[in-house]
N, C-alpha and C. Protein backbone atom coordinates (compact mmCIF):
# COMPACT_ATOMS: atom_id res chain seq x y z
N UNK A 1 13.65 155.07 21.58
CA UNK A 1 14.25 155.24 22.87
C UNK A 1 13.20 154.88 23.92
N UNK A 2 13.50 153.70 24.78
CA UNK A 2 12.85 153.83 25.96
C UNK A 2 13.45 154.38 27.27
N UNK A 3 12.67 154.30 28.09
CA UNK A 3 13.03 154.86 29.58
C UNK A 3 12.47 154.15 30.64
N UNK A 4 12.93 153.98 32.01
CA UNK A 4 12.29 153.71 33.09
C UNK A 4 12.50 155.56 34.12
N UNK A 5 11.24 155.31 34.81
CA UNK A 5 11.30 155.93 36.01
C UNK A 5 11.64 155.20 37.16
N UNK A 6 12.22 156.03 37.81
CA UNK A 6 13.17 154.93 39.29
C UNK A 6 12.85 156.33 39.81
N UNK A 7 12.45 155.79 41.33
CA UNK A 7 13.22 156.77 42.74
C UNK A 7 14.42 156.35 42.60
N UNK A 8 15.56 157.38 42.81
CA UNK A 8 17.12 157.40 42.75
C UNK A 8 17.23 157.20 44.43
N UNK A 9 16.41 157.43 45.34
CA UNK A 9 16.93 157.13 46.87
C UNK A 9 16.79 155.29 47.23
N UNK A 10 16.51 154.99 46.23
CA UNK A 10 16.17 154.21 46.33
C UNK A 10 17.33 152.76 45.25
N UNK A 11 18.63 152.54 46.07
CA UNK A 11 19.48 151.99 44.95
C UNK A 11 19.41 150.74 44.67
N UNK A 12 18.54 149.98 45.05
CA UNK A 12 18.30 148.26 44.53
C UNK A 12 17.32 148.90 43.46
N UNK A 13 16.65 149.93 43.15
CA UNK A 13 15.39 149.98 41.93
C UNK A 13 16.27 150.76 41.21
N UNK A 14 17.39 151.50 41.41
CA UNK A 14 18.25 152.23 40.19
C UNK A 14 19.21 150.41 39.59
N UNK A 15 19.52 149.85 40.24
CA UNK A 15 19.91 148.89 39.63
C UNK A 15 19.03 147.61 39.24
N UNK A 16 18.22 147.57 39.03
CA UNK A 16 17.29 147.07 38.70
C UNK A 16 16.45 146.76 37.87
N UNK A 17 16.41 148.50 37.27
CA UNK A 17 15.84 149.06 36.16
C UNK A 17 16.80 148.84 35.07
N UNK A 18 18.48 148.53 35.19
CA UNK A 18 18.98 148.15 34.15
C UNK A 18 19.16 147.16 33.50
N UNK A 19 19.06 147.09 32.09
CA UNK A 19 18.43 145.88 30.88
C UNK A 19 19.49 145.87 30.29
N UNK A 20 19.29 145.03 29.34
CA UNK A 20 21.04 144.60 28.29
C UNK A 20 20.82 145.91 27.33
N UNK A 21 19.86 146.58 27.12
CA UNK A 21 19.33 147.86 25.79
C UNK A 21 20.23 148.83 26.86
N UNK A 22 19.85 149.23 27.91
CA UNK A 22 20.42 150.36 28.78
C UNK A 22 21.79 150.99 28.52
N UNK A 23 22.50 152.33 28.24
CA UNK A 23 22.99 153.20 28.06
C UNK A 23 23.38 153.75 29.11
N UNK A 24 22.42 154.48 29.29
CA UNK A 24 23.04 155.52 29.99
C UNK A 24 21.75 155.67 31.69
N UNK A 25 22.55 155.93 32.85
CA UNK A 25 21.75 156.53 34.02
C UNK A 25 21.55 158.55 34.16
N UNK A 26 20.24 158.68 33.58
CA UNK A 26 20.37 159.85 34.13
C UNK A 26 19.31 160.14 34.93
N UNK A 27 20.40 161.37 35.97
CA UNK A 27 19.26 161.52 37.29
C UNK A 27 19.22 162.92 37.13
N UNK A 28 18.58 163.39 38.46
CA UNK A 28 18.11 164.64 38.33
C UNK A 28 19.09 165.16 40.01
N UNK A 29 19.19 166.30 40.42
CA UNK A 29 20.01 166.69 41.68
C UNK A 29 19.70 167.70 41.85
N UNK A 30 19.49 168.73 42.67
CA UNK A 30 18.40 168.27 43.62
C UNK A 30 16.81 167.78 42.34
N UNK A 31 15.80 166.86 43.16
CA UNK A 31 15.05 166.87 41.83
C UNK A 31 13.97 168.11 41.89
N UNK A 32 13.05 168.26 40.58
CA UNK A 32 12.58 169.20 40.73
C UNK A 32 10.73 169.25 40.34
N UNK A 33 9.86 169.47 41.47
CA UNK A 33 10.23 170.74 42.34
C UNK A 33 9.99 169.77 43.67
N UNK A 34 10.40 168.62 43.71
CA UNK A 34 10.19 168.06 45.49
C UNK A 34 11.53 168.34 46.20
N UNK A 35 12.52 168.34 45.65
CA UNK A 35 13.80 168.82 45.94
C UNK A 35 14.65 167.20 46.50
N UNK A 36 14.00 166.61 46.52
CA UNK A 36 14.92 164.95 46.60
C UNK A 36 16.48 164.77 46.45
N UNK A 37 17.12 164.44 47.50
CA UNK A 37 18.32 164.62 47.20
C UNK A 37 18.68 162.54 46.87
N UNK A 38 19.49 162.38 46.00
CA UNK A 38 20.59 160.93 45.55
C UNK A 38 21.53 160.82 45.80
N UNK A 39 22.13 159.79 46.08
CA UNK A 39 23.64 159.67 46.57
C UNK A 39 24.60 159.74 45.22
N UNK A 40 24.69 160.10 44.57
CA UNK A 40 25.42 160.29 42.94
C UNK A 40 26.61 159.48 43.01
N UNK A 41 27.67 159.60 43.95
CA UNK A 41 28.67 158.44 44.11
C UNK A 41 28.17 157.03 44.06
N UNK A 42 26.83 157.01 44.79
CA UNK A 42 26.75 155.48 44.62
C UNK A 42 25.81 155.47 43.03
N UNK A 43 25.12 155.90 42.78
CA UNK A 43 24.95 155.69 41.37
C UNK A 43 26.09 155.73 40.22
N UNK A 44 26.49 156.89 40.38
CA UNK A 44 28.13 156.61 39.43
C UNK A 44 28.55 155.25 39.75
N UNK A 45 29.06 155.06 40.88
CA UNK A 45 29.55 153.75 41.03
C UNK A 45 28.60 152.61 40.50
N UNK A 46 27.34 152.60 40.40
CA UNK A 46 26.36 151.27 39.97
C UNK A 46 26.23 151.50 37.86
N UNK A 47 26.75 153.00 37.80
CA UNK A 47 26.90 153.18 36.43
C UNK A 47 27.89 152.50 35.78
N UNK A 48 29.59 152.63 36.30
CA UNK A 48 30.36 152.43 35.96
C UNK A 48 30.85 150.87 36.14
N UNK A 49 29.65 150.26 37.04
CA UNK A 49 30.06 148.74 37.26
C UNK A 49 28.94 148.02 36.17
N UNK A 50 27.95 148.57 35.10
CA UNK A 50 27.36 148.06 34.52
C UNK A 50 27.78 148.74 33.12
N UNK A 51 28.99 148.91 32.85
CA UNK A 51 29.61 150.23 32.01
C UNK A 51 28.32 151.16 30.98
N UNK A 52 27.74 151.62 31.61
CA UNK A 52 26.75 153.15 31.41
C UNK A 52 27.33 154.14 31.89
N UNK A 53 26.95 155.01 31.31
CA UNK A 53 27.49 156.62 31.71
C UNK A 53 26.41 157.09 32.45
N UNK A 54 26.80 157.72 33.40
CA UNK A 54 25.65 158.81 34.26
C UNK A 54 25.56 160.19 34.02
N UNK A 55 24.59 160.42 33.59
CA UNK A 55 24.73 162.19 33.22
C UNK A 55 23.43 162.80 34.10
N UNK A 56 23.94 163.69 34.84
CA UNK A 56 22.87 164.20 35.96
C UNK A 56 22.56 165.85 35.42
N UNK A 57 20.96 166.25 35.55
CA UNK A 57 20.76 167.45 35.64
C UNK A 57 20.91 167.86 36.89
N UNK A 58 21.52 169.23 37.16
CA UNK A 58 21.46 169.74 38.36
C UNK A 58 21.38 171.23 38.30
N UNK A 59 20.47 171.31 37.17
CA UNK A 59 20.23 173.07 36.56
C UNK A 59 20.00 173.44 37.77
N UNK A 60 18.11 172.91 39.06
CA UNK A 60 18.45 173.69 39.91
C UNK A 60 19.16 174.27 41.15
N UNK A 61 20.08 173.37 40.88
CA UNK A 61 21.61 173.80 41.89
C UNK A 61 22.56 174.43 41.20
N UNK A 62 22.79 175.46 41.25
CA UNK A 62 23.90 175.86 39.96
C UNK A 62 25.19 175.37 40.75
N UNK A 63 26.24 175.52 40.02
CA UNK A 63 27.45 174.71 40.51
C UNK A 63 27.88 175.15 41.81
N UNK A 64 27.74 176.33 41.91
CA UNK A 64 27.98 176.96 43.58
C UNK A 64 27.31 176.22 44.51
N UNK A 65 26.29 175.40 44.42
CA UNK A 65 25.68 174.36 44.91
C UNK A 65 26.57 172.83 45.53
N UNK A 66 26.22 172.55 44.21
CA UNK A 66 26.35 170.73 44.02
C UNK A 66 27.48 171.02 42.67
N UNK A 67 28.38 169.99 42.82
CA UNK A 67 29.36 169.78 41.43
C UNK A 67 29.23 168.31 41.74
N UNK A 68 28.12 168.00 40.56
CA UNK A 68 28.24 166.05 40.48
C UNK A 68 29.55 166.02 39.89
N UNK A 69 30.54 166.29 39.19
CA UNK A 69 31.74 165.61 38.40
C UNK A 69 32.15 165.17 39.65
N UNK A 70 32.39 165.73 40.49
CA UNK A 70 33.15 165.37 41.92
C UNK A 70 32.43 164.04 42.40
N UNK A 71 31.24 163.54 42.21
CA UNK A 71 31.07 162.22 42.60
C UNK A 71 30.94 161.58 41.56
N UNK A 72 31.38 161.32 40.58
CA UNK A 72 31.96 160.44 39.85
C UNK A 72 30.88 160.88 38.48
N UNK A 73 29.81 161.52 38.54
CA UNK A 73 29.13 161.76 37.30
C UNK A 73 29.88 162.17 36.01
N UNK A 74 29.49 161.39 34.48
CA UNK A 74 30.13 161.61 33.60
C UNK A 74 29.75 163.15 33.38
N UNK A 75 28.34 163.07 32.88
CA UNK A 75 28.03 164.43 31.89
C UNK A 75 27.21 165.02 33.17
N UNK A 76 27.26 166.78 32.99
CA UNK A 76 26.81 167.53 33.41
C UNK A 76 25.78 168.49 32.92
N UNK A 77 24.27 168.48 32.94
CA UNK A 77 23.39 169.51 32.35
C UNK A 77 23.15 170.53 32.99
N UNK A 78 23.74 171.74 32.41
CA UNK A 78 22.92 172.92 33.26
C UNK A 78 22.12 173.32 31.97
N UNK A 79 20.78 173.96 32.52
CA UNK A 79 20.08 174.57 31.49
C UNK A 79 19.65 176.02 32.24
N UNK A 80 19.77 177.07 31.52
CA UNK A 80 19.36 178.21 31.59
C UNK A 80 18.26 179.01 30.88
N UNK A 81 17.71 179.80 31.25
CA UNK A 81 17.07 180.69 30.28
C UNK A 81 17.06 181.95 30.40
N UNK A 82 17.45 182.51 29.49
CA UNK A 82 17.99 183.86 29.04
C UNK A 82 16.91 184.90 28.32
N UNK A 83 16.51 185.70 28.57
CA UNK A 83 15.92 186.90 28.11
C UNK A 83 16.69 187.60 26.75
N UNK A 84 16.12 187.30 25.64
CA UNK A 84 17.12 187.58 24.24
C UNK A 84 16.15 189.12 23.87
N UNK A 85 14.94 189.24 23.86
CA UNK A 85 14.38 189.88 23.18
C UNK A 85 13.21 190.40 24.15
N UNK A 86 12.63 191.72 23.73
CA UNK A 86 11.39 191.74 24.65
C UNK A 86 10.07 190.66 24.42
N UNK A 87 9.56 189.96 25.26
CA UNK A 87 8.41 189.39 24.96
C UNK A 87 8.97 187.82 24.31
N UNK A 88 10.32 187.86 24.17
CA UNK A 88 10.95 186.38 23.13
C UNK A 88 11.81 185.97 24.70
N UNK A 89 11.99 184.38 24.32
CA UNK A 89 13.02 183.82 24.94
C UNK A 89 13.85 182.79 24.14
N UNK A 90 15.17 182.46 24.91
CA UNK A 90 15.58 181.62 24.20
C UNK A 90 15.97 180.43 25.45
N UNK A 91 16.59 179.18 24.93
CA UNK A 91 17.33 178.85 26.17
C UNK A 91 18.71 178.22 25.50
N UNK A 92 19.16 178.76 26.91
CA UNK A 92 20.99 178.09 26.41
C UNK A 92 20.99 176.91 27.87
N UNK A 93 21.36 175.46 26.79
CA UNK A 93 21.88 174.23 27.49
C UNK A 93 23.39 174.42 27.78
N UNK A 94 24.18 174.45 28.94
CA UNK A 94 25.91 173.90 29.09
C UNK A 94 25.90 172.57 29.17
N UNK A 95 26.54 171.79 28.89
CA UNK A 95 26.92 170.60 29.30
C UNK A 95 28.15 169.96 29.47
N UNK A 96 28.37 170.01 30.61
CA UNK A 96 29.35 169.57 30.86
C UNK A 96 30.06 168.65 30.83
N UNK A 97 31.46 168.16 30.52
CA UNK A 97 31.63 166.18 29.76
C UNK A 97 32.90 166.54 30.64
N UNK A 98 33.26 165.08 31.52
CA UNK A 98 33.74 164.65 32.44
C UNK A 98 34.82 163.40 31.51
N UNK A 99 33.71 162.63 31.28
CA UNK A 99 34.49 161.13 30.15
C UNK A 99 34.81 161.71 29.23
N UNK A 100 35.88 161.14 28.49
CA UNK A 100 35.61 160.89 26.96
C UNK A 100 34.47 160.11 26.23
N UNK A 101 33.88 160.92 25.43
CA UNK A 101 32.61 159.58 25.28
C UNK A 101 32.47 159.08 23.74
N UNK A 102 31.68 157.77 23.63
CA UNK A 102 32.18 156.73 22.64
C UNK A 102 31.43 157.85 21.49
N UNK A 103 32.04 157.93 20.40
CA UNK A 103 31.56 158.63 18.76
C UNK A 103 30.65 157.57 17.96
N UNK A 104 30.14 156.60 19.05
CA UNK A 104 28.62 155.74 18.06
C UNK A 104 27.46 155.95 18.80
């Protein structure tokens, strides 16, 4: 698996960074810890015109926040962490699925 880093405010280098190997766009909302906000509609939209899926973290906005599905984002990550035990942790991922997505 490779990756690029992109500034997301930045949408000629989010489209830019995509190669014929490329999959999937994922961003971050707000990012963390500079707090950077992306236009997610227009990335969805630069996702769905290069058919990639966009899956955005936006753990630190919980949905009472920001709801990317509403701008066109496929998948949704929230990640939490939960106190299971004294002195133990665990963490629970949600993820949220918007598309149907391909089984290869």
């Amino acid at each position: 698996m490779t990756f690029s880093f992109v500034d997301f405010r930045d949408l000629a280098a989010v489209e830019n960074a995509i190669n014929e190997n490329t999959k999937m766009i994922f961003s971050e909302v707000p990012t963390n810890p500079t707090l950077n906000l992306c236009d997610l509609s227009a990335i969805s939209d630069i996702a769905k015109r290069h058919g990639l899926l966009h899956a955005c973290d936006s753990t630190f906005a919980t949905p009472l926040m920001i709801r990317p599905m509403d701008f066109g984002v496929d998948l949704v990550i929230q990640v939490r962490k939960k106190e299971c035990l004294i002195d133990e942790y665990c963490i629970i991922a949600i993820m949220l699925c918007y598309a149907v997505l391909p089984h290869n």
